[in-house]
Protein backbone atom coordinates (compact mmCIF):
# COMPACT_ATOMS: atom_id res chain seq x y z
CA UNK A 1 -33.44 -37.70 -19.21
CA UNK A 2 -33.51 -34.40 -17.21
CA UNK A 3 -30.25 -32.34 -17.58
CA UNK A 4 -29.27 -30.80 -13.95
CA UNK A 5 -27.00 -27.73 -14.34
CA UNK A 6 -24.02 -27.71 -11.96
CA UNK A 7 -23.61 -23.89 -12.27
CA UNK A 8 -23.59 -22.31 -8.98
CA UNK A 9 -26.17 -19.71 -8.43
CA UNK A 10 -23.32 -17.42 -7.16
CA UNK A 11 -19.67 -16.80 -7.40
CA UNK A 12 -17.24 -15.44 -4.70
CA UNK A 13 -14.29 -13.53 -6.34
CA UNK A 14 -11.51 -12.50 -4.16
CA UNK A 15 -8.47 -10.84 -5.49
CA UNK A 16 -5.28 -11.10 -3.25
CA UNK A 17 -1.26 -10.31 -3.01
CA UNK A 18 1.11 -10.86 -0.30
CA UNK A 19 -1.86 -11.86 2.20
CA UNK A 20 -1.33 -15.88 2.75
CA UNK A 21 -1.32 -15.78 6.24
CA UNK A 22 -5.03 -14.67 6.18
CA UNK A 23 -6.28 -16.71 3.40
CA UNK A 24 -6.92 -19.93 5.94
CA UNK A 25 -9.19 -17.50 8.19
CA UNK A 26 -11.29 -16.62 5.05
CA UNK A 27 -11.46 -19.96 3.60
CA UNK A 28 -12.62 -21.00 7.42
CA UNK A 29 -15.30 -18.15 7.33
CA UNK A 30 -16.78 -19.17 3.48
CA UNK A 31 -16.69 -22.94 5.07
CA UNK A 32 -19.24 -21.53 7.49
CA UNK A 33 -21.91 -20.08 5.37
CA UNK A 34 -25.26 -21.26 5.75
CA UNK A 35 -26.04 -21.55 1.61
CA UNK A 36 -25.12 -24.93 1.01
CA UNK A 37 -21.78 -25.21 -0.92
CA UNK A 38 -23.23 -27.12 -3.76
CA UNK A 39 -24.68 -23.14 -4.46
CA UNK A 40 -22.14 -21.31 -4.55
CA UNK A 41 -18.03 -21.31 -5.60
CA UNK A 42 -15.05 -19.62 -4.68
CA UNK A 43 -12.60 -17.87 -6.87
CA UNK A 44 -9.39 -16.78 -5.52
CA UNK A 45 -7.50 -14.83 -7.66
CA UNK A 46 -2.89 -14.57 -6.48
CA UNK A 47 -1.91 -11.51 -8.14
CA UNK A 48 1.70 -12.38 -8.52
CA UNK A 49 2.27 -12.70 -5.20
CA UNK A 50 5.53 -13.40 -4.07
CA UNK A 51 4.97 -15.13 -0.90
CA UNK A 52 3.79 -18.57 -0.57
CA UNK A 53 0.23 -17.89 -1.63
CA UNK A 54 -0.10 -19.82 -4.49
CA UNK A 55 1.06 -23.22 -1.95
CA UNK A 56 -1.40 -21.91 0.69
CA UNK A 57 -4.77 -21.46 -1.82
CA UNK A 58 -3.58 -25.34 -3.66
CA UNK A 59 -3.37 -26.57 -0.50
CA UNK A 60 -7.34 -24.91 0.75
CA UNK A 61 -8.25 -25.93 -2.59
CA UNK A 62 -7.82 -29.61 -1.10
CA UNK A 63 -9.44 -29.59 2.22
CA UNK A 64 -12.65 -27.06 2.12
CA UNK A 65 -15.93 -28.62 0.95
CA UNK A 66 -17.10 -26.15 -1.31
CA UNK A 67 -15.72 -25.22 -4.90
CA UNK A 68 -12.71 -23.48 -4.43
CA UNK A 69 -10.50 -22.44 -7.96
CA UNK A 70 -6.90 -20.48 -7.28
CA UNK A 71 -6.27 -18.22 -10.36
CA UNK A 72 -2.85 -16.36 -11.06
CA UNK A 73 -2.42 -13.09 -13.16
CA UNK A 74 -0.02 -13.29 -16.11
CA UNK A 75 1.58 -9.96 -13.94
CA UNK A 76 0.84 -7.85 -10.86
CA UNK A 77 -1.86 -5.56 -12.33
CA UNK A 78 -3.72 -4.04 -8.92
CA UNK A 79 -7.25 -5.84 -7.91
CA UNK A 80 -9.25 -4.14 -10.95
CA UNK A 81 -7.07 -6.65 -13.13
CA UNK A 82 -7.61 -10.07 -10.47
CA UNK A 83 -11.64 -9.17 -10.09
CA UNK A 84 -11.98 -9.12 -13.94
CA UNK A 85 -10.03 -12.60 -14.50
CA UNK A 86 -12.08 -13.73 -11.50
CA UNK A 87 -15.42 -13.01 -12.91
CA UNK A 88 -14.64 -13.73 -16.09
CA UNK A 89 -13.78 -17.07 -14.96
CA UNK A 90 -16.70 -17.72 -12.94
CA UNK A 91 -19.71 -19.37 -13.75
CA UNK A 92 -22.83 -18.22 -11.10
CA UNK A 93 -25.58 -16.05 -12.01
CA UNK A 94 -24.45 -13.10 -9.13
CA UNK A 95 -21.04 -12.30 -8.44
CA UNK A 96 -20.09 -11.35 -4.97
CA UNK A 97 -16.38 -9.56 -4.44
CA UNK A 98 -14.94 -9.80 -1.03
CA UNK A 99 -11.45 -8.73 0.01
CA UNK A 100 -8.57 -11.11 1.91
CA UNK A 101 -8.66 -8.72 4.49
CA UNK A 102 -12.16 -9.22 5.51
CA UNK A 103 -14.30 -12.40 7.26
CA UNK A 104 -17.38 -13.13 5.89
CA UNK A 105 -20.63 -13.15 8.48
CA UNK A 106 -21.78 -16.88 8.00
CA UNK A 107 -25.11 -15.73 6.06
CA UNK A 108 -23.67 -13.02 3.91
CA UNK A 109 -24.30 -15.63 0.47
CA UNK A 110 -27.63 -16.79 1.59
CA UNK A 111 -28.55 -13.24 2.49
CA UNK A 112 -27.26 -11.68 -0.70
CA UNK A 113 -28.50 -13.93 -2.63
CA UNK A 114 -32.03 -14.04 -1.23
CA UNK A 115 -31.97 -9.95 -1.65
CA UNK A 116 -30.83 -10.13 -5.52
CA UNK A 117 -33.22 -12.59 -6.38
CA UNK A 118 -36.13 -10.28 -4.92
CA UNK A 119 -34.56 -7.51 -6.98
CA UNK A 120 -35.36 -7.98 -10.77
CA UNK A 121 -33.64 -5.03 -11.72
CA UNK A 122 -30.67 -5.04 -9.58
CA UNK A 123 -27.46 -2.93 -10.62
CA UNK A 124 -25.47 -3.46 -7.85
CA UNK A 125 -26.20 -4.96 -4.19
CA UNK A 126 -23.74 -3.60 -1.31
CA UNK A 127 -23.37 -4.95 2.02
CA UNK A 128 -22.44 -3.82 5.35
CA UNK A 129 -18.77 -3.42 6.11
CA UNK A 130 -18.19 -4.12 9.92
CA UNK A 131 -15.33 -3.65 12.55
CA UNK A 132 -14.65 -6.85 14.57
CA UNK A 133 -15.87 -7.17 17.91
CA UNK A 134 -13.88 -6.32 20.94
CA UNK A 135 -11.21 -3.37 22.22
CA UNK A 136 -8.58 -2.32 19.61
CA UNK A 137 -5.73 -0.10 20.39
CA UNK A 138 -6.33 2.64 17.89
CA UNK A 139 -3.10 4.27 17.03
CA UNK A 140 -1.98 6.82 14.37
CA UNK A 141 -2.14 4.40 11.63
CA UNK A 142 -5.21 2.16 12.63
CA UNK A 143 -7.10 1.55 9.05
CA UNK A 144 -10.13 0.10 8.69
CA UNK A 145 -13.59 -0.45 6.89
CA UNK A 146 -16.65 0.21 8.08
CA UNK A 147 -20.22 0.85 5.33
CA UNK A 148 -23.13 1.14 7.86
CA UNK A 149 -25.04 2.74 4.96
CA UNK A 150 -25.07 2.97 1.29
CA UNK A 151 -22.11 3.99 0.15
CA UNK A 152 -20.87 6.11 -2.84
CA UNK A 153 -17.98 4.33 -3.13
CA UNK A 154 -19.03 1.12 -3.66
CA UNK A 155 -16.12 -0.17 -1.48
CA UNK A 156 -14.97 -3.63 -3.55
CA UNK A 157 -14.99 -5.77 0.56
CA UNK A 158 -18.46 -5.95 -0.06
CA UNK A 159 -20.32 -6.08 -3.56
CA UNK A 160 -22.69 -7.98 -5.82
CA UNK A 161 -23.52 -7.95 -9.37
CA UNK A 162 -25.66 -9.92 -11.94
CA UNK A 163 -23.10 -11.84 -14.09
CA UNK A 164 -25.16 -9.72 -17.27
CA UNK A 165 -24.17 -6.28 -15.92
CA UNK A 166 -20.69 -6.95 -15.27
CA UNK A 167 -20.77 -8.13 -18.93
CA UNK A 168 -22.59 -5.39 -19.85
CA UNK A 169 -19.86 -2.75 -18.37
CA UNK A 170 -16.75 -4.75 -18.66
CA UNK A 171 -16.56 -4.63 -14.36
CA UNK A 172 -13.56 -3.11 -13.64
CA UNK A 173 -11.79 -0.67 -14.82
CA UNK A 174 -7.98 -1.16 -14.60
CA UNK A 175 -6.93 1.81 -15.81
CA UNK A 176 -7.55 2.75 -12.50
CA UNK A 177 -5.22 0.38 -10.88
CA UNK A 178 -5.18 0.19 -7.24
CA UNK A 179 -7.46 2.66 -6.10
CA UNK A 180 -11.26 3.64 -7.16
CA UNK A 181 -11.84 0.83 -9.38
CA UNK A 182 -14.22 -0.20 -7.40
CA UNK A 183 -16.10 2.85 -6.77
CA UNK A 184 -15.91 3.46 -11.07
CA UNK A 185 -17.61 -0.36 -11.73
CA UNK A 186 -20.34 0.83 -9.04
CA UNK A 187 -21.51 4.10 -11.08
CA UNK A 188 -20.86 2.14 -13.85
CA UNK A 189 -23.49 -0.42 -13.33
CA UNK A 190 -25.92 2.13 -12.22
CA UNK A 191 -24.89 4.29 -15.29
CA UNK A 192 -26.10 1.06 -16.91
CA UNK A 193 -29.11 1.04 -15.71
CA UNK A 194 -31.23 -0.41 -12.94
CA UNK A 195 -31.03 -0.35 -9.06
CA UNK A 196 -29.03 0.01 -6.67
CA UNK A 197 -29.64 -1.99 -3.11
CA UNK A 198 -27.71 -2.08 0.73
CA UNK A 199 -28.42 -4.84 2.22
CA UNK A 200 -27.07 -4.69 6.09
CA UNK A 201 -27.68 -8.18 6.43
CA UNK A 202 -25.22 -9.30 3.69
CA UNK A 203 -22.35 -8.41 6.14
CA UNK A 204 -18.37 -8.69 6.26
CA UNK A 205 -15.82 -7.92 9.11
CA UNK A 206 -12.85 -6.13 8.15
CA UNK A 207 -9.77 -6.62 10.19
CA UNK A 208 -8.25 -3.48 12.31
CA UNK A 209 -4.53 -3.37 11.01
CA UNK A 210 -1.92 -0.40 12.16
CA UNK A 211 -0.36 1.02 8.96
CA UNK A 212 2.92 2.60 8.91
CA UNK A 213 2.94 6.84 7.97
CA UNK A 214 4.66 6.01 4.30
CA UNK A 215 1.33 3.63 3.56
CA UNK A 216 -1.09 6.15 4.93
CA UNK A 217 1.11 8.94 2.72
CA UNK A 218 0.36 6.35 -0.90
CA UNK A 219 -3.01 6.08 0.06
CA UNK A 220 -3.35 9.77 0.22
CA UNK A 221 -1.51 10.44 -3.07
CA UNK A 222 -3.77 7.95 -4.56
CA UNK A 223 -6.75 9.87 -3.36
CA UNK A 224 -6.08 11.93 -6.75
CA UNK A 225 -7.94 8.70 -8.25
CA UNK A 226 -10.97 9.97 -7.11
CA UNK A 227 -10.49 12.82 -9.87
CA UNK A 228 -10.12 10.48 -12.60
CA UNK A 229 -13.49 8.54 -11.75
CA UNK A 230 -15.86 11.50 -11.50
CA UNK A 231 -14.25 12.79 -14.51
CA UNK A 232 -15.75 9.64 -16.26
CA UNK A 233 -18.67 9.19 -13.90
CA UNK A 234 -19.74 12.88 -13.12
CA UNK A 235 -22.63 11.52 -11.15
CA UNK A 236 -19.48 11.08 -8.11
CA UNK A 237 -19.34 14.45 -7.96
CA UNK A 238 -22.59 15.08 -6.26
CA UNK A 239 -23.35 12.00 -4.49
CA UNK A 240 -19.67 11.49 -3.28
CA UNK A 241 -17.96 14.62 -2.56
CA UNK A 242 -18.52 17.23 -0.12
CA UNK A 243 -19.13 19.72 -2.58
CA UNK A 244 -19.25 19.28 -6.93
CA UNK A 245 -15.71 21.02 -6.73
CA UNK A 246 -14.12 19.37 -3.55
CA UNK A 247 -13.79 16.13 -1.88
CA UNK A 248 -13.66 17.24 1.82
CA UNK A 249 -13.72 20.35 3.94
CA UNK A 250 -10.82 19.97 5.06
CA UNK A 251 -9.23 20.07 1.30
CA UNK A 252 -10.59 23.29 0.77
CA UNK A 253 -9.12 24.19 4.71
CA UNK A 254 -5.82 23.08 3.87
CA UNK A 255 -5.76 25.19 0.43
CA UNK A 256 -7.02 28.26 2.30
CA UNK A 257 -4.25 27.71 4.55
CA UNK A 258 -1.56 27.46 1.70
CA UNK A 259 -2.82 30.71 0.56
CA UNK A 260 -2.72 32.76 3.20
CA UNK A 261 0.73 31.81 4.04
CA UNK A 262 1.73 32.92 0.68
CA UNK A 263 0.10 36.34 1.75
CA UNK A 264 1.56 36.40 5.39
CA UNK A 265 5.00 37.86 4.11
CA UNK A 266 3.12 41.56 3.58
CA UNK A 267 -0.14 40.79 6.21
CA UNK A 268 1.06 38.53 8.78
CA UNK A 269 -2.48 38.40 10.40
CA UNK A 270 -3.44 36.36 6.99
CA UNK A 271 -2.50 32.86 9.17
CA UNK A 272 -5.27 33.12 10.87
CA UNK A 273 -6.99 31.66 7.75
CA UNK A 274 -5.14 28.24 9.02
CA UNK A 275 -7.80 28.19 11.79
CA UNK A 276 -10.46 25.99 9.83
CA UNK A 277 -7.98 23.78 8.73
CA UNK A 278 -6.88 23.09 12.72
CA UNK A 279 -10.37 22.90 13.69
CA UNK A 280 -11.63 20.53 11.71
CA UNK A 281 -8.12 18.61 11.77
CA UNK A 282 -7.67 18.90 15.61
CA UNK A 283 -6.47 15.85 17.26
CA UNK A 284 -8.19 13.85 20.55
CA UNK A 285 -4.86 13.46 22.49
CA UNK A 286 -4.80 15.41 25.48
CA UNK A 287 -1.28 15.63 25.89
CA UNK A 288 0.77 18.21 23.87
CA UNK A 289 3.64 16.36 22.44
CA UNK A 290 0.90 14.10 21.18
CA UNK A 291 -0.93 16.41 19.67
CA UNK A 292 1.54 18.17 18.19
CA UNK A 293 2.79 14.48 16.21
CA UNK A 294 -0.76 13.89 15.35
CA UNK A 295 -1.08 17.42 13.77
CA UNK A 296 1.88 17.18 11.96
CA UNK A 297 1.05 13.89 10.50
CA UNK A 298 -1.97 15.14 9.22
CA UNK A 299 -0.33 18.20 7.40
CA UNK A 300 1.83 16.13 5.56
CA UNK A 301 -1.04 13.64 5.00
CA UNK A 302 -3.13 16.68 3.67
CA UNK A 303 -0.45 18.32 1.91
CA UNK A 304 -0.10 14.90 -0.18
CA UNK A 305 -3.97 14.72 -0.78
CA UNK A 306 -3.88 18.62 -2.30
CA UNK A 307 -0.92 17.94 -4.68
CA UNK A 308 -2.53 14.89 -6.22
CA UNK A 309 -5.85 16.87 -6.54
CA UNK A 310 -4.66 19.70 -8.22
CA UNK A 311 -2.50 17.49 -10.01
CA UNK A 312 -5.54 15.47 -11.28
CA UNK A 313 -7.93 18.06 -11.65
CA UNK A 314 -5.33 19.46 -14.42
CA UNK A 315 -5.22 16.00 -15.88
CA UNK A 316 -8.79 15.78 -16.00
CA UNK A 317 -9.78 19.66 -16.96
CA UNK A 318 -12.01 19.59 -14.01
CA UNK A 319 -12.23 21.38 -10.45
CA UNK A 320 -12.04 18.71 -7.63
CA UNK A 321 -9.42 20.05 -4.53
């Protein structure tokens, strides 16, 4: 008698917290991929959230067609610690991570997994990131995704990785817990060895939500992260940043600006040295109590980013601003 193996050739991970209202609309979009579902599982992986999540993925669990297993963390850990207990727990040859914040295109499995398959030596396969169709009323704290191109960052909405390199590496690292994990397990594969593939075709949507200022200003002050994963993976440094010793321009701007205000006391023509940083931060509102918000947003926002990069560059023993 012929043994058939019931392994999936790939495995979906998706790590989520406090999101259970938008778990049905992902479960509805992995319902509609074209690889048939006897190919592929899901892996959805609550950590510690404490909504009604773990009710909502028991009760998916029950009515989608394909494979669907609801994991829990032993404690809220940040989505380095859900991926690994997700992949670890998996059994497909690939494993693709999406986000609970994003809608898979219906062929994003069969195309991802046509595209590893092709690629002997893959590393790492990353797909395109894409904004949702139709108008969105953009405000001051619109965030969204959007990887048109290969990315440095290896944003964790849209990756895949042979089962053997994620064992290889250990996937992700969660000492880096909620921000640049994802971008350290991408260097880290191609550290590893072998290549790395975009695949535009292997596409996600990523939903257009309006942040409040105090989630834009933790976002910013984990930016410092960033630091801490091209001190490991030095390879960032070049392909990522702006320059080897700075993220963006408009770091460096903001900096320059800091300094000459310090010097304006005895030379009070030293703030024109703030013009690059109000160039390249200028706002599009026409009006100018508008602009004058969006500016000051922005130097708080930027103000945040330089603390946590000098911060981390001392941690580190490395130049990043």
């Amino acid at each position: 008698m012929i043994a058939v193996s019931t392994e999936p050739d790939i495995s979906v991970v998706v790590p989520t917290f406090r999101r259970s209202a938008g778990l049905a609309r992902l479960a509805d979009a992995l319902e509609a991929q074209t690889l048939d579902h006897a190919r592929f599982e899901v892996v959805i992986v609550d950590d510690c959230s404490p909504d009604d999540t773990e009710d909502v993925l028991r009760a998916l669990a029950e009515r989608v067609s394909f494979t669907l297993r609801p994991l829990r963390t032993a404690r809220n850990g940040g989505p380095a610690a859900a991926r690994n207990l997700g992949w670890r727990s998996s059994r497909g040859r690939y494993v693709a991570f999406t986000d609970d914040d994003c809608v898979p295109r219906p062929e994003w499995l069969e195309q991802a997994l046509t595209t590893c398959r092709a690629t002997p030596d893959l590393a790492v396969l990353q797909g395109a990131t894409l904004r949702p169709d139709g108008p969105y009323p953009y405000g001051p704290g619109t965030v969204y995704r959007e990887t048109l191109r290969p990315s440095p960052y290896f944003e964790g909405c849209n990756l895949v990785f042979p089962r053997a390199v994620l064992e290889r590496t250990g996937g992700f690292d969660e000492g880096f817990g909620w921000y640049g994990e994802d971008t350290a397990a991408g260097w880290a594969a191609l550290e590893a060895g072998g290549e790395w593939v975009f695949d535009e075709t292997a596409a996600v949507e990523h939903e257009i939500v309006e942040r409040p200022f105090r989630w834009i200003l933790m976002m910013a002050w984990r930016e410092g992260r960033l630091v801490d994963v091209a001190a490991r993976h030095p390879e960032v440094r070049r392909r990522a940043f702006w320059r080897p010793w700075a993220h963006r321009p408009s770091n460096v701007a903001f900096i320059l600006g800091m300094c000459c205000t310090l010097a304006a006391p005895r030379r009070p023509s030293a703030l024109v040295g703030w013009l690059p940083w109000l160039w390249l931060r200028r706002p599009r509102q026409r009006s100018l109590p508008a602009s004058v918000a969006v500016v000051s947003r922005r130097f708080v926002e930027d103000g945040v980013v330089a603390a946590t990069m000098v911060r981390s560059s001392l941690r580190n023993r490395i130049v990043v601003l």
